[in-house]
C-alpha atoms as a PDB file:
ATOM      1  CA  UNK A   1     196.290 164.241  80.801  1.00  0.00           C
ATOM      2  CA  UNK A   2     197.570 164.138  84.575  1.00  0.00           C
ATOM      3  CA  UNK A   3     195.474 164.544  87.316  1.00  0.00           C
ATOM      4  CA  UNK A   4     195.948 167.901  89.268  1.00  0.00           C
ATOM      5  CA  UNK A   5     196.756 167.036  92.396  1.00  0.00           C
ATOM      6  CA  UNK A   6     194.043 167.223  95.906  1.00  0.00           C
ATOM      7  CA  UNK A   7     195.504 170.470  97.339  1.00  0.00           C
ATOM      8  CA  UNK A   8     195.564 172.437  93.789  1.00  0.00           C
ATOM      9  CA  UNK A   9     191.596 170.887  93.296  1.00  0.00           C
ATOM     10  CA  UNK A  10     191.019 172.172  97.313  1.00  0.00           C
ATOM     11  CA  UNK A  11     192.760 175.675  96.043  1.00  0.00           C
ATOM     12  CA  UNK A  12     190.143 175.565  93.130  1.00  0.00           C
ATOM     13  CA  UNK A  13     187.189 175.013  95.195  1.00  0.00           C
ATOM     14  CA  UNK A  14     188.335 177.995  97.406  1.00  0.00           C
ATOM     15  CA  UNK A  15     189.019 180.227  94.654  1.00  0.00           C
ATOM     16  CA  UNK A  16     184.977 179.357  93.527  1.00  0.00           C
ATOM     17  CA  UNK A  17     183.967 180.395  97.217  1.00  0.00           C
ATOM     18  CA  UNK A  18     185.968 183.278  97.085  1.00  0.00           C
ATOM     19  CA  UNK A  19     184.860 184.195  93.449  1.00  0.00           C
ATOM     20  CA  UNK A  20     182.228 187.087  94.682  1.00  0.00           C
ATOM     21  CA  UNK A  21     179.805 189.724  92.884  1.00  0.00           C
ATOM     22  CA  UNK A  22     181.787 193.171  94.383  1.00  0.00           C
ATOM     23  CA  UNK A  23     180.567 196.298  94.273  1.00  0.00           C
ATOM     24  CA  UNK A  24     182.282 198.310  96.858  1.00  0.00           C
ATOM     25  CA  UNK A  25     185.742 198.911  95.594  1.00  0.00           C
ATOM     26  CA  UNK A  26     188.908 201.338  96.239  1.00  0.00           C
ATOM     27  CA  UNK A  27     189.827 203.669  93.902  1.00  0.00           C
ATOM     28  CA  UNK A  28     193.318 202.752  93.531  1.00  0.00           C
ATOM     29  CA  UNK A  29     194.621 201.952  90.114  1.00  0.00           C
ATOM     30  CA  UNK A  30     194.999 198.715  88.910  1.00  0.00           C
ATOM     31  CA  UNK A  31     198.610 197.396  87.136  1.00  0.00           C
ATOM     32  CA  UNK A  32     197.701 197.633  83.443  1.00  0.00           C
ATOM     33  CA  UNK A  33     200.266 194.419  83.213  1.00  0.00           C
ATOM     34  CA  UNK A  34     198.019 192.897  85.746  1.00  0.00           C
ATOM     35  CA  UNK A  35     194.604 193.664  83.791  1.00  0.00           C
ATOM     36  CA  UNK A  36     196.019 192.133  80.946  1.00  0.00           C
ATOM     37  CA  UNK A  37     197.630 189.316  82.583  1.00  0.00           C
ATOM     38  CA  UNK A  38     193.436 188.582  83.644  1.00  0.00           C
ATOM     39  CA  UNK A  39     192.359 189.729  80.635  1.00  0.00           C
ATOM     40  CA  UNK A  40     194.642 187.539  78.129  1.00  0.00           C
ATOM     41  CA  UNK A  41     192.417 184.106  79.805  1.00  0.00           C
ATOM     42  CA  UNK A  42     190.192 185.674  76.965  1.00  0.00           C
ATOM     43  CA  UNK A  43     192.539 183.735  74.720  1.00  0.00           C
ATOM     44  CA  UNK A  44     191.990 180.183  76.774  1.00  0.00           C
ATOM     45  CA  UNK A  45     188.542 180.273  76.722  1.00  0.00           C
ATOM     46  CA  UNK A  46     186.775 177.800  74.518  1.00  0.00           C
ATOM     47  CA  UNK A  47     183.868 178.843  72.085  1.00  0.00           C
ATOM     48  CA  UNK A  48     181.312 177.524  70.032  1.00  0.00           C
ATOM     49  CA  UNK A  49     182.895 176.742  66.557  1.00  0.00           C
ATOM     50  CA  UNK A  50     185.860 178.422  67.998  1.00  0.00           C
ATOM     51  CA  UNK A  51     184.196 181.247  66.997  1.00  0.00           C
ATOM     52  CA  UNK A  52     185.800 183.584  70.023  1.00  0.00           C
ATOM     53  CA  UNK A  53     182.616 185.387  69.565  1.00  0.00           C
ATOM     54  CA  UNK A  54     183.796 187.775  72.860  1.00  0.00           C
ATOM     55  CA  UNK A  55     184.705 191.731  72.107  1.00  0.00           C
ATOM     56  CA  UNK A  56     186.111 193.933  75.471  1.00  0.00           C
ATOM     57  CA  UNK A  57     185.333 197.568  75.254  1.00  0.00           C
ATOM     58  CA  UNK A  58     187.062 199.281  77.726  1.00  0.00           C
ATOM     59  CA  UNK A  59     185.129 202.136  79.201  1.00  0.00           C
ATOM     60  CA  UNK A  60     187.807 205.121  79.924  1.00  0.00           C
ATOM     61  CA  UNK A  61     186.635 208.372  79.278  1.00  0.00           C
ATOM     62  CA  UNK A  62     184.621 210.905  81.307  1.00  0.00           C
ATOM     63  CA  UNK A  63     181.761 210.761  78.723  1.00  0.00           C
ATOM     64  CA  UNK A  64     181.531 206.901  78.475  1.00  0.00           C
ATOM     65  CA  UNK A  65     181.658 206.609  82.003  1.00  0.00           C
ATOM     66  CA  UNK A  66     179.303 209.090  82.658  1.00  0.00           C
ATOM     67  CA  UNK A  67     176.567 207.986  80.145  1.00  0.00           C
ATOM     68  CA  UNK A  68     177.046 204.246  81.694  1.00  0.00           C
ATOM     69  CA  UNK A  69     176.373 205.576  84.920  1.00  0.00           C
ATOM     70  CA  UNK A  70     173.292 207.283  83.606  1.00  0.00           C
ATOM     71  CA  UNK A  71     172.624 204.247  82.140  1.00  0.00           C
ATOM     72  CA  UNK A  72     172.467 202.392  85.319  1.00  0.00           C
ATOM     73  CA  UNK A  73     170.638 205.161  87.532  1.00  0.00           C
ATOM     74  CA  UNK A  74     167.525 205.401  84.847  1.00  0.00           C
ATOM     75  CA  UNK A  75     167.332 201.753  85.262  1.00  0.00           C
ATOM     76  CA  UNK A  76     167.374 201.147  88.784  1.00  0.00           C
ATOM     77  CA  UNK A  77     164.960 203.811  88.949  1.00  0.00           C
ATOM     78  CA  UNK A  78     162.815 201.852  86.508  1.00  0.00           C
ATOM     79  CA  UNK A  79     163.698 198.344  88.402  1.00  0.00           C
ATOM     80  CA  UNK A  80     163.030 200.165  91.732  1.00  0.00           C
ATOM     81  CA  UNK A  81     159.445 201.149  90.311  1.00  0.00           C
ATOM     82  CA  UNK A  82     158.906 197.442  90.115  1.00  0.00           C
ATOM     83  CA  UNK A  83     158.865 196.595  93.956  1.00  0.00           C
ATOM     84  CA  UNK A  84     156.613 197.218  96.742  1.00  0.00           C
ATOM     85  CA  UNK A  85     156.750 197.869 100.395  1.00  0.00           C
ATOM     86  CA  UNK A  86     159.228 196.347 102.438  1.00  0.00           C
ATOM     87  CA  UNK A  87     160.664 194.880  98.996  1.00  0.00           C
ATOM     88  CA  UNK A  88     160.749 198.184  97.884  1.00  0.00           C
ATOM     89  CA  UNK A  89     162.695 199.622 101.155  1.00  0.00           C
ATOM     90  CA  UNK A  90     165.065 196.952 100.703  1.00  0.00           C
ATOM     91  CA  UNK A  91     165.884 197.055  97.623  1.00  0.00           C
ATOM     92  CA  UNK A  92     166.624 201.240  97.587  1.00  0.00           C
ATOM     93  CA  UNK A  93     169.039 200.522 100.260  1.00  0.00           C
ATOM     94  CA  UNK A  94     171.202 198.282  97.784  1.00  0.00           C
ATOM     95  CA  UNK A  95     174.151 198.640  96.564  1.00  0.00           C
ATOM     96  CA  UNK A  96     174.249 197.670  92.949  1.00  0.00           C
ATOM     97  CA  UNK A  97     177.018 198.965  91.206  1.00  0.00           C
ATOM     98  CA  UNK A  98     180.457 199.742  91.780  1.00  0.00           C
ATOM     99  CA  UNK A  99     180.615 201.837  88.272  1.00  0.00           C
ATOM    100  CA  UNK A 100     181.448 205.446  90.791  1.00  0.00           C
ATOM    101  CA  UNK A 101     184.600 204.030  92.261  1.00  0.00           C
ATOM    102  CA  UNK A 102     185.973 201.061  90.130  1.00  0.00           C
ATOM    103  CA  UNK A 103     189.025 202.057  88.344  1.00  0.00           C
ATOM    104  CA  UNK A 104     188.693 199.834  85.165  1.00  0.00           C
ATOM    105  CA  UNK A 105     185.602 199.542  83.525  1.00  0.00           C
ATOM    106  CA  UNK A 106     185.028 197.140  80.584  1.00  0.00           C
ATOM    107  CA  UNK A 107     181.812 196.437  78.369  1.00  0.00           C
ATOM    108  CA  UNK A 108     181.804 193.056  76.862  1.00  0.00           C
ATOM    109  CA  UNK A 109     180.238 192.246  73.708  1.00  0.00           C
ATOM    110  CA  UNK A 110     178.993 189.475  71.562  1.00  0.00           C
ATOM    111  CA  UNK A 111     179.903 189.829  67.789  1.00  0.00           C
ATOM    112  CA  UNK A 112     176.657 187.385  66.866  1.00  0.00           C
ATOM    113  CA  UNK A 113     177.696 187.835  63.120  1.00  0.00           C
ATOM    114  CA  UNK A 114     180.929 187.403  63.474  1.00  0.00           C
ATOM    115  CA  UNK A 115     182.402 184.909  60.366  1.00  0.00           C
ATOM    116  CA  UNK A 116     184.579 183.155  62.708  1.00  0.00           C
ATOM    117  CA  UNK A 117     183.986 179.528  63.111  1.00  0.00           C
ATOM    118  CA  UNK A 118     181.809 179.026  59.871  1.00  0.00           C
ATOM    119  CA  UNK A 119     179.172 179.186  62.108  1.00  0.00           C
ATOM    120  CA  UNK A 120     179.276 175.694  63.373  1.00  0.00           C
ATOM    121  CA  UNK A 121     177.356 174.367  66.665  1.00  0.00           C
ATOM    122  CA  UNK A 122     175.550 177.992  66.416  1.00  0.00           C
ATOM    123  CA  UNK A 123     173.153 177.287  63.650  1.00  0.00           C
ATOM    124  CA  UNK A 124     170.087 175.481  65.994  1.00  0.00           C
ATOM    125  CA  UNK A 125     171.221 177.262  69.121  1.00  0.00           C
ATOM    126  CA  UNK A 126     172.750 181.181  67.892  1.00  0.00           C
ATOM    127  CA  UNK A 127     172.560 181.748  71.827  1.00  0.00           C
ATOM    128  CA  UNK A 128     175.414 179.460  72.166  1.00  0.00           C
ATOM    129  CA  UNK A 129     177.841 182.531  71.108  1.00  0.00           C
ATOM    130  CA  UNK A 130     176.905 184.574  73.872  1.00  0.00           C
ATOM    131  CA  UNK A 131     177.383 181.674  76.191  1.00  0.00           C
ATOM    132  CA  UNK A 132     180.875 181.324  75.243  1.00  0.00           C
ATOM    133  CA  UNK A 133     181.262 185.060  75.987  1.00  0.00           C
ATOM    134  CA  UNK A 134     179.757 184.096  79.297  1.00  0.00           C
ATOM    135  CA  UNK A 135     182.370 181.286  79.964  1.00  0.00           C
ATOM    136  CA  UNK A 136     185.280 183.678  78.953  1.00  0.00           C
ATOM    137  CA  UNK A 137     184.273 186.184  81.457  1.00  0.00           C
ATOM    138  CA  UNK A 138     184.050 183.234  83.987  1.00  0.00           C
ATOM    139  CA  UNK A 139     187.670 182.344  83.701  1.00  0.00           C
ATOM    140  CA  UNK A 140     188.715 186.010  83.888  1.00  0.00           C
ATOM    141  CA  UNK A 141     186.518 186.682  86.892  1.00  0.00           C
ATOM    142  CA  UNK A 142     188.526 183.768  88.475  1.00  0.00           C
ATOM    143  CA  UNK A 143     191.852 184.657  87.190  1.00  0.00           C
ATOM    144  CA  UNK A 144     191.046 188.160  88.561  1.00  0.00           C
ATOM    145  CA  UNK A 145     190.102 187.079  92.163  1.00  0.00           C
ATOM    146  CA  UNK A 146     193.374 184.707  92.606  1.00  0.00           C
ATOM    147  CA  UNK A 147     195.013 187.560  91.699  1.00  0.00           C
ATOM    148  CA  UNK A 148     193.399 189.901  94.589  1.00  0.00           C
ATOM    149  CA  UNK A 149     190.851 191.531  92.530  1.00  0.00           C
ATOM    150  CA  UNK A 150     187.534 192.104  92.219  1.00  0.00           C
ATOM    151  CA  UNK A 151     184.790 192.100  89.882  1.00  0.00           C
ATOM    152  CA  UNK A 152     181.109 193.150  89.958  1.00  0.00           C
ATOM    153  CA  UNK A 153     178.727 192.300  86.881  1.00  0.00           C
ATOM    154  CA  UNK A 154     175.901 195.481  86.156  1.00  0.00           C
ATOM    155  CA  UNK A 155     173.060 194.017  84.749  1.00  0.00           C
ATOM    156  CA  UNK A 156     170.911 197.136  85.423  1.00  0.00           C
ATOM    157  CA  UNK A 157     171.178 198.648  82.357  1.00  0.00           C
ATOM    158  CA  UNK A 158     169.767 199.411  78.855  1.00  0.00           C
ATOM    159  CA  UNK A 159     172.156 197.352  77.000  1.00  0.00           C
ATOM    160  CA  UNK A 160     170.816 198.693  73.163  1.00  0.00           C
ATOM    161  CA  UNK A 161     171.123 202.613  74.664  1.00  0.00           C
ATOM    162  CA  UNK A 162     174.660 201.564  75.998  1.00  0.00           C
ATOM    163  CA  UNK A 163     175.999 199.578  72.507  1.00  0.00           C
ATOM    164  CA  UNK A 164     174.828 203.331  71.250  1.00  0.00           C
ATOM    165  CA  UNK A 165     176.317 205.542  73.593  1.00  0.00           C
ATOM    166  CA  UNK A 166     179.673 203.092  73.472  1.00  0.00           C
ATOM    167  CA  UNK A 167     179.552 203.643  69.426  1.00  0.00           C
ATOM    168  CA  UNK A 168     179.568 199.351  69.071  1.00  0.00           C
ATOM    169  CA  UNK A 169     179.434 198.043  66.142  1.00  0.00           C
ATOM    170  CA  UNK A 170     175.453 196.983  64.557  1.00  0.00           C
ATOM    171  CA  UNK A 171     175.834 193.240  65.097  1.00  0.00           C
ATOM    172  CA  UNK A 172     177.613 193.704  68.690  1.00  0.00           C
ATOM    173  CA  UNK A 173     175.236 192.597  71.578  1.00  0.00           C
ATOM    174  CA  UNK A 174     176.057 193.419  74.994  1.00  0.00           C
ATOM    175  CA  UNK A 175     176.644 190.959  77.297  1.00  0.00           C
ATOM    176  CA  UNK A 176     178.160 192.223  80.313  1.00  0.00           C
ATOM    177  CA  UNK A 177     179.397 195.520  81.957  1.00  0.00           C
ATOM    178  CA  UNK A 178     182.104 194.718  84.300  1.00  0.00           C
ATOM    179  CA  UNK A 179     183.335 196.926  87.155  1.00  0.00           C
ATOM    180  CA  UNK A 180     187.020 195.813  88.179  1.00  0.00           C
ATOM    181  CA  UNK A 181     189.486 196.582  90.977  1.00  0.00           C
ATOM    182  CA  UNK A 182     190.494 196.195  94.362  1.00  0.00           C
ATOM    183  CA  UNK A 183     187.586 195.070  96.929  1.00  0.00           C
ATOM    184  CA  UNK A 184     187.069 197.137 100.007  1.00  0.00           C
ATOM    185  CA  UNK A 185     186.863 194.144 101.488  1.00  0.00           C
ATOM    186  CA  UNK A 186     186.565 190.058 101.410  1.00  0.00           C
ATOM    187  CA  UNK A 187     183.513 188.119 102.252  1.00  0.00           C
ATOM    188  CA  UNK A 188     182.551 184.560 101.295  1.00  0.00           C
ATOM    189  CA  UNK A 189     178.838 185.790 101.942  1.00  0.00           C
ATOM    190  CA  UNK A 190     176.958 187.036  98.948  1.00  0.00           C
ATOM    191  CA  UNK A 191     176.151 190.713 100.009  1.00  0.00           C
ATOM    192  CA  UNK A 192     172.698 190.030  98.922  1.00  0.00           C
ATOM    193  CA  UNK A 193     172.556 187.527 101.068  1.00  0.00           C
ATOM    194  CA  UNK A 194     173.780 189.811 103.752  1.00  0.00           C
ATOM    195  CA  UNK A 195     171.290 192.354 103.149  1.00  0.00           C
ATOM    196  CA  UNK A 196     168.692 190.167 103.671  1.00  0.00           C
ATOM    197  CA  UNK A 197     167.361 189.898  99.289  1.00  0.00           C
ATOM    198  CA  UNK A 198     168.279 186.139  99.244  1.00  0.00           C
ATOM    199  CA  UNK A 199     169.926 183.424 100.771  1.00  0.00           C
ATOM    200  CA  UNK A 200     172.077 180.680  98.542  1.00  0.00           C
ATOM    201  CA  UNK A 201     170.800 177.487  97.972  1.00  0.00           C
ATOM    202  CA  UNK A 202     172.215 174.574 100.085  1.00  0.00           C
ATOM    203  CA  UNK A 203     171.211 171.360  97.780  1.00  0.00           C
ATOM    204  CA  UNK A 204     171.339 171.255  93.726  1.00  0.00           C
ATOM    205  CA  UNK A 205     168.408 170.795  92.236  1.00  0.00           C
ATOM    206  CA  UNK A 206     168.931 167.918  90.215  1.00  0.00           C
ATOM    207  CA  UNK A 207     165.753 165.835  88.662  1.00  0.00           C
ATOM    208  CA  UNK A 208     166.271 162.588  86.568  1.00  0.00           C
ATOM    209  CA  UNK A 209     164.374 162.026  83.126  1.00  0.00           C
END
């Protein structure tokens, strides 16, 4: 295999810095030859047992959108509950979803029954399926931003309530709900970091065995 050369392995590091959690988006549409242009790294990614484990949803209509979104407020209520004081305050002032203005919406699954692969490398570790869904959504998120897009991952949400309200499959586990589209703007700052939640580590924390 030939080495890539320094300034495409610089152009990769950027794209990493780059790579950021967005939640503030346009409303502009998004090329549907585009989106699938990003979305087709689905088919590069590798899986355990090559069990491409990954199924996209893609959240369209009023009523999906508007039960995700309900989703996401009873939760945040629920999260908000959680914190105290000046926590509290800080949190409420947040920003954590982009799911009102983000013009593609998609709900990614994990099919953890799925017969594909013969279920090999999944038998000790099972989890190891919804990692691979994990690492597809990595290379799409990247593929996405060198493309001028952006991506925000909602994690505040009832995932069983939304396989329900989404009508997924019985052995479908959600993974991810992914708000996509053009960025309001570009920042190599974490916005929590920004707002003051958390800053990024500086070191790795490695220990040796």
């Amino acid at each position: 295999m030939s080495q890539f050369t320094q300034d495409f392995q610089n152009d990769l590091l950027d794209l990493m810095r780059w790579r950021r959690d967005v939640r503030r988006f346009r409303t502009d549409p998004v090329d549907e030859a585009l989106l699938m242009r990003c979305l087709d790294t689905f088919l590069l990614a590798p899986s355990v047992g090559l069990s491409e484990p990954w199924r996209l949803v893609r959240v369209q209509s009023d009523a999906a959108r508007d039960a995700a979104l309900r989703n996401f407020q009873a939760a945040n209520a629920d999260a908000l509950a959680g914190y105290h004081g000046d926590k509290a305050k800080l949190y409420s002032g947040l920003k954590l979803s982009g799911m009102r203005e983000a013009p593609v919406q998609l709900a990614i699954f994990c099919a953890d029954d799925t017969a594909k692969g013969d279920g090999l490398g999944a038998a000790t570790m099972p989890e190891t399926r919804a990692y691979s869904v994990v690492g597809a959504i990595t290379q799409f998120w990247l593929m996405a931003r060198a493309c001028g897009l952006g991506v925000g991952w909602v994690s505040i949400l009832d995932p069983l309530a939304l396989a329900r309200d989404l009508k997924a499959p019985g052995d479908w586990r959600l993974v991810a709900y992914l708000c996509v589209g053009w960025p309001e703007e570009e920042t190599l700052t974490p916005e929590l970091e920004t707002a003051g939640w958390e800053a990024r580590r500086g070191t790795l924390p490695i220990e040796v065995r």
